[in-house]
PDB file of N, CA and C in Angstrom:
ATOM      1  N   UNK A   1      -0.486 -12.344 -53.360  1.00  0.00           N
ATOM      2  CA  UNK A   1       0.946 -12.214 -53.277  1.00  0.00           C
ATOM      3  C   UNK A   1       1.648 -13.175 -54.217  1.00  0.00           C
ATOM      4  N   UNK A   2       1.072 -14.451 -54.576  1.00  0.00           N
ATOM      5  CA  UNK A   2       1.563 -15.497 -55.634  1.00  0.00           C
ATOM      6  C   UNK A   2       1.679 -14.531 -56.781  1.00  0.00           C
ATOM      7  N   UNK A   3       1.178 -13.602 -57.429  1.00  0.00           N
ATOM      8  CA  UNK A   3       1.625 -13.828 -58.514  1.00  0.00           C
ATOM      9  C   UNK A   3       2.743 -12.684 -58.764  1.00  0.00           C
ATOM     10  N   UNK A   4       3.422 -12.022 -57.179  1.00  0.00           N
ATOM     11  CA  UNK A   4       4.245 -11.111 -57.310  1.00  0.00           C
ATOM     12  C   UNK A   4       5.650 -11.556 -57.297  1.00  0.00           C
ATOM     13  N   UNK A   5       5.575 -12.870 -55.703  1.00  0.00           N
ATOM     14  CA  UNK A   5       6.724 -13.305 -55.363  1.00  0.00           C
ATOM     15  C   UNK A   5       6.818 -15.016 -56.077  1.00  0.00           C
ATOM     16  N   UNK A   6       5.683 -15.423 -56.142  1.00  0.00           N
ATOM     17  CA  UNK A   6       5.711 -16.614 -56.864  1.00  0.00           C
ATOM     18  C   UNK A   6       5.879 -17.777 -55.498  1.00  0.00           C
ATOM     19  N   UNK A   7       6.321 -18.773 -55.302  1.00  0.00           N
ATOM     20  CA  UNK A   7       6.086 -19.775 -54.738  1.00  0.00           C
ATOM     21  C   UNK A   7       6.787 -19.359 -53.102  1.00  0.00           C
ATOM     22  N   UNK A   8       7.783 -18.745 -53.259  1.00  0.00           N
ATOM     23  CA  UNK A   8       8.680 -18.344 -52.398  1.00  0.00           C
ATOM     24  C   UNK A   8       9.135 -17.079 -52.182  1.00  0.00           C
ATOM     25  N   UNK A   9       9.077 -16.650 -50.965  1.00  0.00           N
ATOM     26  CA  UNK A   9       9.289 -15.411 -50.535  1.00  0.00           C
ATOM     27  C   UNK A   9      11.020 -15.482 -49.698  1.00  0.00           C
ATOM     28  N   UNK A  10      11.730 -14.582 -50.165  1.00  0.00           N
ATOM     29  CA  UNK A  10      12.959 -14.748 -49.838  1.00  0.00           C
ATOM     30  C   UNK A  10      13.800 -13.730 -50.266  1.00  0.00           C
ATOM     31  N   UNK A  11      13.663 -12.898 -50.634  1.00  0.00           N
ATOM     32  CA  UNK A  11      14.041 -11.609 -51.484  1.00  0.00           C
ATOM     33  C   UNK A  11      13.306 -10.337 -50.347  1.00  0.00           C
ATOM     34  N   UNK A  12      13.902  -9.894 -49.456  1.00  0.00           N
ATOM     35  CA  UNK A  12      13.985  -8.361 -48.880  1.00  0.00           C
ATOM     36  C   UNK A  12      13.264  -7.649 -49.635  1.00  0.00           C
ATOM     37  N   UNK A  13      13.993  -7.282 -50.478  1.00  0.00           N
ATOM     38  CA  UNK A  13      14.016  -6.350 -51.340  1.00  0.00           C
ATOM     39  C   UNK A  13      12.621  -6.294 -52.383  1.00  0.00           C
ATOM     40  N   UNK A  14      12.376  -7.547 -52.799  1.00  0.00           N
ATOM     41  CA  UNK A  14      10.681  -7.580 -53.081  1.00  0.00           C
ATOM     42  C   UNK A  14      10.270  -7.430 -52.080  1.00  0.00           C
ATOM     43  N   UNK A  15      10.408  -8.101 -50.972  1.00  0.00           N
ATOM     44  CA  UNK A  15       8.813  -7.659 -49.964  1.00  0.00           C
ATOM     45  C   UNK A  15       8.734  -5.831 -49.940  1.00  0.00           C
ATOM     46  N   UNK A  16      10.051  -5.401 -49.757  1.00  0.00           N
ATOM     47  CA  UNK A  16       9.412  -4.057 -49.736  1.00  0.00           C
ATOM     48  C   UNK A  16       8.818  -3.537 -51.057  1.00  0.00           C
ATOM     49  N   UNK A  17       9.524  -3.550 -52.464  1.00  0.00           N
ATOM     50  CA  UNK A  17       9.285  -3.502 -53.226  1.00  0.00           C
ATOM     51  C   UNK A  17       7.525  -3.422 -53.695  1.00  0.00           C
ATOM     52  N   UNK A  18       7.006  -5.208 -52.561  1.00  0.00           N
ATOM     53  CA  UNK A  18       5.661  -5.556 -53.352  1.00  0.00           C
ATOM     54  C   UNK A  18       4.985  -4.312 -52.221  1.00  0.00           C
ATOM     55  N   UNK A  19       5.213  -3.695 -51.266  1.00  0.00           N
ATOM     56  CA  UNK A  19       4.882  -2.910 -50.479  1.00  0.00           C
ATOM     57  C   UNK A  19       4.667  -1.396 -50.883  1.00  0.00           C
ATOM     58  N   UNK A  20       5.442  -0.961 -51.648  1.00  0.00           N
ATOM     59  CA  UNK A  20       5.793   0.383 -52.099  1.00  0.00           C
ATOM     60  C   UNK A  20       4.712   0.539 -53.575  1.00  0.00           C
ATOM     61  N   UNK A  21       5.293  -0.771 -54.049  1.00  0.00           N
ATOM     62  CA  UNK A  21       4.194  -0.652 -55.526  1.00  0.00           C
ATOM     63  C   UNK A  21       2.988  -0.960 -55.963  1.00  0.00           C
ATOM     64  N   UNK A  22       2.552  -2.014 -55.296  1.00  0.00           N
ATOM     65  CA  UNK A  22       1.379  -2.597 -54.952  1.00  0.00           C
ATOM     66  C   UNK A  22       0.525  -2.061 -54.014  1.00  0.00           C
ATOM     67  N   UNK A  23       0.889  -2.565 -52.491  1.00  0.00           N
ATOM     68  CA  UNK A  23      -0.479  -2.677 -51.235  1.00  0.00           C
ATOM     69  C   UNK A  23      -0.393  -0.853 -50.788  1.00  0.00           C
ATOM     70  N   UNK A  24       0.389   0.145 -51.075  1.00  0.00           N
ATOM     71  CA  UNK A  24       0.645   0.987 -50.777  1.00  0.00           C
ATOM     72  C   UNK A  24      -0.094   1.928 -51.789  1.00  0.00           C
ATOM     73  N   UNK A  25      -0.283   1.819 -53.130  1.00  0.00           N
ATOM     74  CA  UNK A  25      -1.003   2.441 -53.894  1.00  0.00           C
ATOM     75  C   UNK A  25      -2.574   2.070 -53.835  1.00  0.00           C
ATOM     76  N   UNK A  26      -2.428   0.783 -53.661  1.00  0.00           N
ATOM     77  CA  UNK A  26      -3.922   0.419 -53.636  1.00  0.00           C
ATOM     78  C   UNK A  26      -4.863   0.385 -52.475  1.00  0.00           C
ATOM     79  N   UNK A  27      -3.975   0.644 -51.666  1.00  0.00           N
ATOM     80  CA  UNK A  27      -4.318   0.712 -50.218  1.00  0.00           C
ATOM     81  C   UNK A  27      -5.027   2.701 -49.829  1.00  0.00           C
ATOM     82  N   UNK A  28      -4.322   3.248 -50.575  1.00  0.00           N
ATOM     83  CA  UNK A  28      -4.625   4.814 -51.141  1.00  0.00           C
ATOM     84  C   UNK A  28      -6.084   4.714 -52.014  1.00  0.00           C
ATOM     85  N   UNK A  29      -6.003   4.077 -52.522  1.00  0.00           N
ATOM     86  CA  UNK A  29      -7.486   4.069 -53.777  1.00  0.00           C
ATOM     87  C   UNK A  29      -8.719   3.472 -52.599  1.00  0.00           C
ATOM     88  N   UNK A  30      -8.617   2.680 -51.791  1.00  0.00           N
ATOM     89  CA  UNK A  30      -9.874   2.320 -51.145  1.00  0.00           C
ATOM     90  C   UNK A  30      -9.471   2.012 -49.658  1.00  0.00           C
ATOM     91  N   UNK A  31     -10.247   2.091 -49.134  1.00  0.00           N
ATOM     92  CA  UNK A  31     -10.101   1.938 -47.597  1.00  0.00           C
ATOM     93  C   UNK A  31     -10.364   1.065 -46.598  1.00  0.00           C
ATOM     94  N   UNK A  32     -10.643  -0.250 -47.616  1.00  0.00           N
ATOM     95  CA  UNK A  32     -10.344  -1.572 -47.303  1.00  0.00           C
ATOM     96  C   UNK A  32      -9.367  -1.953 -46.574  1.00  0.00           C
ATOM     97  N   UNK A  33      -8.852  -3.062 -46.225  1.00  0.00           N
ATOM     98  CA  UNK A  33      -8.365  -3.718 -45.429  1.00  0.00           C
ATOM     99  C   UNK A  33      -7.307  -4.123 -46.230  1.00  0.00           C
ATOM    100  N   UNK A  34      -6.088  -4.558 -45.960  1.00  0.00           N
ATOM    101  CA  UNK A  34      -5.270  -5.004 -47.143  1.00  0.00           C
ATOM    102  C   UNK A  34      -4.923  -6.192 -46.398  1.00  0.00           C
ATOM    103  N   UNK A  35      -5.332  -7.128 -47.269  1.00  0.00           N
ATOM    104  CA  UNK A  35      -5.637  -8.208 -47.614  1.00  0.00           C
ATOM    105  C   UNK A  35      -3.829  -8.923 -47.904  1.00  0.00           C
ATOM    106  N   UNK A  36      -3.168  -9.918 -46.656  1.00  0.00           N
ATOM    107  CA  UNK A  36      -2.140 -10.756 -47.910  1.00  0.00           C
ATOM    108  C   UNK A  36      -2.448 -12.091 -47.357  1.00  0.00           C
ATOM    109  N   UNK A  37      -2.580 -12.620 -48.700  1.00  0.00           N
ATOM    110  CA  UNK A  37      -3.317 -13.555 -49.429  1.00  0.00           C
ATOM    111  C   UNK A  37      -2.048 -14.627 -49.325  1.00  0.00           C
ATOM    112  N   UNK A  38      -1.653 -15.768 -48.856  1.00  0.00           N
ATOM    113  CA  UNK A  38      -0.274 -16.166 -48.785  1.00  0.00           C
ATOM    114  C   UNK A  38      -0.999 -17.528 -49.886  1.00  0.00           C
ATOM    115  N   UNK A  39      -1.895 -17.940 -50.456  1.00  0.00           N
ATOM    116  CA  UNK A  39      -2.250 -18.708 -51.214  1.00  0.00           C
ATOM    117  C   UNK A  39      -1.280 -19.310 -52.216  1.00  0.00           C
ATOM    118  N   UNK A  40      -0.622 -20.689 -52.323  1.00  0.00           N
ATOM    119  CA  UNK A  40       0.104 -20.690 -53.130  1.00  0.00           C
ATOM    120  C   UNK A  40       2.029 -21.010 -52.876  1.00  0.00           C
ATOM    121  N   UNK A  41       2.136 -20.166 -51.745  1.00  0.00           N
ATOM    122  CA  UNK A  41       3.445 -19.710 -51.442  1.00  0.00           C
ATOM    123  C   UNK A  41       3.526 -20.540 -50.313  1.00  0.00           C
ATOM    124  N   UNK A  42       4.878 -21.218 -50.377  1.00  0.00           N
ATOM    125  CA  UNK A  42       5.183 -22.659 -49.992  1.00  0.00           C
ATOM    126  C   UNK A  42       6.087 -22.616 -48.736  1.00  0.00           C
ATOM    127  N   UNK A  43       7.326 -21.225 -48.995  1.00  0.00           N
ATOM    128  CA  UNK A  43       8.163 -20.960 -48.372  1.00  0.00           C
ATOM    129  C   UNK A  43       8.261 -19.305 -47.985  1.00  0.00           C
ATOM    130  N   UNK A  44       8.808 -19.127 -47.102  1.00  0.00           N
ATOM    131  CA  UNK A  44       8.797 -17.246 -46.486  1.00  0.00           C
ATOM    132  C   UNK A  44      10.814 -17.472 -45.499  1.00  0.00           C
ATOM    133  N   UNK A  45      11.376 -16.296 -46.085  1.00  0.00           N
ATOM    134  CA  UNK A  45      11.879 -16.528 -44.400  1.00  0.00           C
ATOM    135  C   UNK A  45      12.155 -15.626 -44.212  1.00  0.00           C
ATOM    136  N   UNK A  46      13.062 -15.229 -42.548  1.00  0.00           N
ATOM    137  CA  UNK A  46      12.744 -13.742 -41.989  1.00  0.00           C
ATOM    138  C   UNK A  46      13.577 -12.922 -42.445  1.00  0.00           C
ATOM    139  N   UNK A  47      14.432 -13.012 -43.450  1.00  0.00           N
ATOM    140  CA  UNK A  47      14.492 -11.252 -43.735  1.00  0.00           C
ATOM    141  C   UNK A  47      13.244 -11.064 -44.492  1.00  0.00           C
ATOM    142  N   UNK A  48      12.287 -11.737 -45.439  1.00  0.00           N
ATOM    143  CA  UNK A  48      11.408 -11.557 -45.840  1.00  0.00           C
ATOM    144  C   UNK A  48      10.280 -11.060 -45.269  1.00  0.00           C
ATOM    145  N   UNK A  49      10.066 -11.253 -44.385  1.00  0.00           N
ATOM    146  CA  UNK A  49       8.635 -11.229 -43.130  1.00  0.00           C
ATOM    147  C   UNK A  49       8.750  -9.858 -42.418  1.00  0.00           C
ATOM    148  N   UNK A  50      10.019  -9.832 -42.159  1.00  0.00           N
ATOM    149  CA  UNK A  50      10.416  -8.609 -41.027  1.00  0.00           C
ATOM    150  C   UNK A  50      10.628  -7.524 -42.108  1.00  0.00           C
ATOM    151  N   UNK A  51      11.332  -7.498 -43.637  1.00  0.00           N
ATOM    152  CA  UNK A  51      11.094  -6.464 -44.585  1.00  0.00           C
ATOM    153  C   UNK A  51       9.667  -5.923 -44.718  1.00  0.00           C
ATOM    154  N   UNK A  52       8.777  -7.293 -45.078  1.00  0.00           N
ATOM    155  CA  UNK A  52       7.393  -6.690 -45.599  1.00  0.00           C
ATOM    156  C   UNK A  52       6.818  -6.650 -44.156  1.00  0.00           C
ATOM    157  N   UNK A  53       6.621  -6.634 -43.057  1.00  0.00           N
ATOM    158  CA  UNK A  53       5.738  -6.070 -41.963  1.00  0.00           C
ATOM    159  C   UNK A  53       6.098  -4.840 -41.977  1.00  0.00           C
ATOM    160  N   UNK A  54       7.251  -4.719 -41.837  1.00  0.00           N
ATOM    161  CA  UNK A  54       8.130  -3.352 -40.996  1.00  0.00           C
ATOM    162  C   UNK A  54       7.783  -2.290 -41.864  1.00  0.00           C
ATOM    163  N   UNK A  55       7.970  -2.591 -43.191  1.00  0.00           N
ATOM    164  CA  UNK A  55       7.348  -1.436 -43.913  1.00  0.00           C
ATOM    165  C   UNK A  55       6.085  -0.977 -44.144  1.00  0.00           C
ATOM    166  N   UNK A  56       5.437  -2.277 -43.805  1.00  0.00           N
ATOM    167  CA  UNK A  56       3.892  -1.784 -43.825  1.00  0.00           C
ATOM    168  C   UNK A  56       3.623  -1.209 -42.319  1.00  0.00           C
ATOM    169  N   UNK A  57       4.196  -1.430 -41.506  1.00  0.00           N
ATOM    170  CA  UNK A  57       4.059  -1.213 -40.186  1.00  0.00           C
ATOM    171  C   UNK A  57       4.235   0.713 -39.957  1.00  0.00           C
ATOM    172  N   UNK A  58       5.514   0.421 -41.009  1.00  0.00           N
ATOM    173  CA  UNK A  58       6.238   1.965 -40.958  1.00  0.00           C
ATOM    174  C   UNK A  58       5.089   2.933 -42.050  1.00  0.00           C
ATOM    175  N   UNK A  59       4.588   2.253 -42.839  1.00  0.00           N
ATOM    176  CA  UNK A  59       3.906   3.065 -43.728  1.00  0.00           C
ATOM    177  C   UNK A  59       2.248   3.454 -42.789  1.00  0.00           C
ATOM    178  N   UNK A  60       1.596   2.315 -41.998  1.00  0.00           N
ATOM    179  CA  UNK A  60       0.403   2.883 -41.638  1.00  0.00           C
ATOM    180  C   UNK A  60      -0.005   2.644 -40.772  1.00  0.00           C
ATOM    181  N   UNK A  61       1.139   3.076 -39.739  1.00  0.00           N
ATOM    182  CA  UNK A  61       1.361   3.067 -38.439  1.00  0.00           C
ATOM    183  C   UNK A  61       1.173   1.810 -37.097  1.00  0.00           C
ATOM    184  N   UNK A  62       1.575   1.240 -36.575  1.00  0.00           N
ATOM    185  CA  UNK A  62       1.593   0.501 -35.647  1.00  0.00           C
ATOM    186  C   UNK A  62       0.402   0.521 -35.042  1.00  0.00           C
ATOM    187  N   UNK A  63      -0.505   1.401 -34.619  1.00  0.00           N
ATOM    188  CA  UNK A  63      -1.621   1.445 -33.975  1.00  0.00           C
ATOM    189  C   UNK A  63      -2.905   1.086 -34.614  1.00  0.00           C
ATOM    190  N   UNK A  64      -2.649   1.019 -36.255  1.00  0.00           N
ATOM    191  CA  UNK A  64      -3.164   1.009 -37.464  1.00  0.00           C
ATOM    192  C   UNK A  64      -3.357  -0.308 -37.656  1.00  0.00           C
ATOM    193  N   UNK A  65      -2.664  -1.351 -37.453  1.00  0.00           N
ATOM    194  CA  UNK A  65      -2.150  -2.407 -38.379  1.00  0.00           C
ATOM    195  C   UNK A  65      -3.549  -3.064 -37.718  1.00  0.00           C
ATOM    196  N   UNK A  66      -3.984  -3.429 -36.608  1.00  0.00           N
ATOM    197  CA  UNK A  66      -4.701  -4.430 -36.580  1.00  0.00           C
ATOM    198  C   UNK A  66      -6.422  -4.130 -36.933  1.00  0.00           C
ATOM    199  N   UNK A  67      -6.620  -2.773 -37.254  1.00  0.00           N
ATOM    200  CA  UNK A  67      -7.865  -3.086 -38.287  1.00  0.00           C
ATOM    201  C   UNK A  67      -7.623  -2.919 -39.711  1.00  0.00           C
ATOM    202  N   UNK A  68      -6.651  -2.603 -40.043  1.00  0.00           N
ATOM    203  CA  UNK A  68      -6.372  -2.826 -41.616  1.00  0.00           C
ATOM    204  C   UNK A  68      -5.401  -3.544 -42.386  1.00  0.00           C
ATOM    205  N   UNK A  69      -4.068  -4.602 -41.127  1.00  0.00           N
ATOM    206  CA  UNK A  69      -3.839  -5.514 -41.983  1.00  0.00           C
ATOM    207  C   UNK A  69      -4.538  -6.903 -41.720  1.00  0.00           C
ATOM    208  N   UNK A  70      -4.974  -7.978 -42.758  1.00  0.00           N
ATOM    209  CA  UNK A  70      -4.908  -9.033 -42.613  1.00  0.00           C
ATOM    210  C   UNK A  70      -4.487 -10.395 -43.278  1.00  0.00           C
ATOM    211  N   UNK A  71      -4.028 -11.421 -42.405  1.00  0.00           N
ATOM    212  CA  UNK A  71      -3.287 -12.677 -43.073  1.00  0.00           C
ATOM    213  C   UNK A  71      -4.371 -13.406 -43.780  1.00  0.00           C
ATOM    214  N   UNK A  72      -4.038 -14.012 -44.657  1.00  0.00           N
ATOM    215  CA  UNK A  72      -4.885 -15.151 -45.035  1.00  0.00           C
ATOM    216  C   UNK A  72      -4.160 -15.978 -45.625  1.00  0.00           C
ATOM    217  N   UNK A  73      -4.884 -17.322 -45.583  1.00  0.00           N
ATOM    218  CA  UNK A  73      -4.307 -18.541 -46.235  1.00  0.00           C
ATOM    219  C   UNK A  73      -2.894 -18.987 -46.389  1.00  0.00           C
ATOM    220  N   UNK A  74      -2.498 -18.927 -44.504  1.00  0.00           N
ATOM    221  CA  UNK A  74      -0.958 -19.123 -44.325  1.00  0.00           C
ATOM    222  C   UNK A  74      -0.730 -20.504 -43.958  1.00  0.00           C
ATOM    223  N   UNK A  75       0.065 -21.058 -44.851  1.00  0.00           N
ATOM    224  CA  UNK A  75       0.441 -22.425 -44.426  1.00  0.00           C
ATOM    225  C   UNK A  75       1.144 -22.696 -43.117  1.00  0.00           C
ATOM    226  N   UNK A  76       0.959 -24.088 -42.523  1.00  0.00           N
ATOM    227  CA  UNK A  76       1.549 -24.190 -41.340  1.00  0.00           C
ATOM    228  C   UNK A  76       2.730 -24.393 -40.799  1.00  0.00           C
ATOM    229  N   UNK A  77       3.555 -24.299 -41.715  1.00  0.00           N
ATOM    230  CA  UNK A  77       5.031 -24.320 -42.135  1.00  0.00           C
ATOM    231  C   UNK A  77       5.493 -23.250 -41.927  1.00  0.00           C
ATOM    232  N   UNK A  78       4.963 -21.946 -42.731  1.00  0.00           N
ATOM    233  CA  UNK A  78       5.190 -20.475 -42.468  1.00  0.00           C
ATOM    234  C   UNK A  78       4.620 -20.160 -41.040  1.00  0.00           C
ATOM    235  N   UNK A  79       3.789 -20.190 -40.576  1.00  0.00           N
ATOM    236  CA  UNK A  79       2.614 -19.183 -39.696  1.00  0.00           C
ATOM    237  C   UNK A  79       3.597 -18.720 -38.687  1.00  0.00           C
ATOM    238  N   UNK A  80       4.854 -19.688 -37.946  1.00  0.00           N
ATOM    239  CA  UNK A  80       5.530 -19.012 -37.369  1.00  0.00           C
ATOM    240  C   UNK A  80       6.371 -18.069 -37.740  1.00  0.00           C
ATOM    241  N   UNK A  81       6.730 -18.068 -39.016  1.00  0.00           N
ATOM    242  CA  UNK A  81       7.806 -17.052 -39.497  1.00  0.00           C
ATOM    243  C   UNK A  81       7.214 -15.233 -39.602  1.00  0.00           C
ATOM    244  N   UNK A  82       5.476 -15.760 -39.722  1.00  0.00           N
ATOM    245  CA  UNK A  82       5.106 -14.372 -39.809  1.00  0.00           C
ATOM    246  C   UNK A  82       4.690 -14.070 -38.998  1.00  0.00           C
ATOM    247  N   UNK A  83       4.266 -15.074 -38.061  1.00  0.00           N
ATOM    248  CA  UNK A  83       3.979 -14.348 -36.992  1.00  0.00           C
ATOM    249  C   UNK A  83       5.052 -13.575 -35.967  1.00  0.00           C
ATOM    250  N   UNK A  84       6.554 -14.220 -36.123  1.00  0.00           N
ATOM    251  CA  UNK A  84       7.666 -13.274 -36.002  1.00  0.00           C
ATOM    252  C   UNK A  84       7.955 -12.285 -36.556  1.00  0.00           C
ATOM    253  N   UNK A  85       7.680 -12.115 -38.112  1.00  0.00           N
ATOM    254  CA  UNK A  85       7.983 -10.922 -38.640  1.00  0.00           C
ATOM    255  C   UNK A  85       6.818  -9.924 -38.360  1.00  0.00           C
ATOM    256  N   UNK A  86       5.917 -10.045 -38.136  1.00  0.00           N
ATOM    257  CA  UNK A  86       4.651  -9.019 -37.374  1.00  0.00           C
ATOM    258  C   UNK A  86       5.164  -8.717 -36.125  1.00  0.00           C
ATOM    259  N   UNK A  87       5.401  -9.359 -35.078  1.00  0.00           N
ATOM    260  CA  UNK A  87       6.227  -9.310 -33.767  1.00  0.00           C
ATOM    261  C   UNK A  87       7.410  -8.169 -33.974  1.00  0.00           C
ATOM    262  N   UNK A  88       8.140  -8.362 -34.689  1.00  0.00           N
ATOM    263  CA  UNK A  88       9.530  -7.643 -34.896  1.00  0.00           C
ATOM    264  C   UNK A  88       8.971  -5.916 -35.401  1.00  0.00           C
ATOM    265  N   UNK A  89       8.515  -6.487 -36.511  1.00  0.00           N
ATOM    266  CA  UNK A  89       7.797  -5.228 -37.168  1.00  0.00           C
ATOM    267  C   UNK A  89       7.110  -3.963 -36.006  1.00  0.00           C
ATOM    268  N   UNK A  90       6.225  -4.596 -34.858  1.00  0.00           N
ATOM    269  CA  UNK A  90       6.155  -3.605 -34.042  1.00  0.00           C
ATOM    270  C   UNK A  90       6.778  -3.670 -33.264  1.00  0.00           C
ATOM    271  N   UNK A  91       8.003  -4.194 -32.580  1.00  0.00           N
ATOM    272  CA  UNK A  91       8.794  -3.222 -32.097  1.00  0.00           C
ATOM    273  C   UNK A  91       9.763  -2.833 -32.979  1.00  0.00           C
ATOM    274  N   UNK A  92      10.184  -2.993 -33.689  1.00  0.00           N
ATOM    275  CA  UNK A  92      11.309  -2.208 -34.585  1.00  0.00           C
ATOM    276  C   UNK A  92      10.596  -0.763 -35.000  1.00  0.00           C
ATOM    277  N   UNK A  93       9.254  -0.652 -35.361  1.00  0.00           N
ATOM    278  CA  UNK A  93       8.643   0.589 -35.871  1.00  0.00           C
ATOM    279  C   UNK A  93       8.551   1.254 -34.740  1.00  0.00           C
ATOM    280  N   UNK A  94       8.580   0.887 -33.648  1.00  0.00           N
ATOM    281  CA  UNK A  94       7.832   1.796 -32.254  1.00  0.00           C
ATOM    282  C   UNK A  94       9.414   2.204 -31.988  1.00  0.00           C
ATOM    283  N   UNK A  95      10.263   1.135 -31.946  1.00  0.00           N
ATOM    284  CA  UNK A  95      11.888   2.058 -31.750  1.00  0.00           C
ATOM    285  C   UNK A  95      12.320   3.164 -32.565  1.00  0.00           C
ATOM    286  N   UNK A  96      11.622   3.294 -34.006  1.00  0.00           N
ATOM    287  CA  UNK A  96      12.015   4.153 -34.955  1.00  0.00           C
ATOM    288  C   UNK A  96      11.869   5.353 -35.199  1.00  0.00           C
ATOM    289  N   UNK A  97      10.287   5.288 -34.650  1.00  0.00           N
ATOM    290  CA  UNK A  97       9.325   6.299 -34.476  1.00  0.00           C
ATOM    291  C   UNK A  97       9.639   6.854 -33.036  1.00  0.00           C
ATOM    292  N   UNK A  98      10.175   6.091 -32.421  1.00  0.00           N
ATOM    293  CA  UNK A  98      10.687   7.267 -30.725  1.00  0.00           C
ATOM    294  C   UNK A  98      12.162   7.724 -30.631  1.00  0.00           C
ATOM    295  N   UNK A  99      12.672   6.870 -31.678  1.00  0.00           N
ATOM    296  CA  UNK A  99      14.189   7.395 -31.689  1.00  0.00           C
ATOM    297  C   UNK A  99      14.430   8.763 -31.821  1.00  0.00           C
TER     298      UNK A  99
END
């Protein structure tokens, strides 16, 4: 993810962005696990977290996420922010999808 968002994640609009163009195409080519790599990246905050879950959430389904997404190398500064934006992400997708 460093070398998309760079040190700091804070931009909406990239997280979905790195979602749509990136983990979403490549996630199509193999059937791996998609991998985010927080290596590097110093700062996150939650419109950031709750953009990029929710869309990945929304793209491969809620029931999906826990054998094919995973965190890695989250600093301890962040870990709560994503672990809120994963939180939010399924219920905001489960409200969306029953609305």
């Amino acid at each position: 993810m460093f070398e998309y968002i760079g040190r700091s994640g804070l931009d909406s609009a990239r997280a979905v962005k790195l979602v749509n163009e990136i983990i979403v195409p490549q996630s199509i080519l193999t059937d791996e696990k998609i991998i985010l790599d927080f290596s590097g990246i110093t700062n996150v905050n939650s419109s950031f977290t709750n953009a990029l879950f929710l869309d990945i959430f929304l793209k491969f389904g809620s029931n999906n996420i826990p054998k094919k997404l995973r965190i890695a190398n989250c600093k301890s500064n962040i870990v709560e922010i994503v672990e809120a934006g994963l939180e939010y992400a399924d219920e905001r997708s489960k409200e969306l999808i029953n609305a």
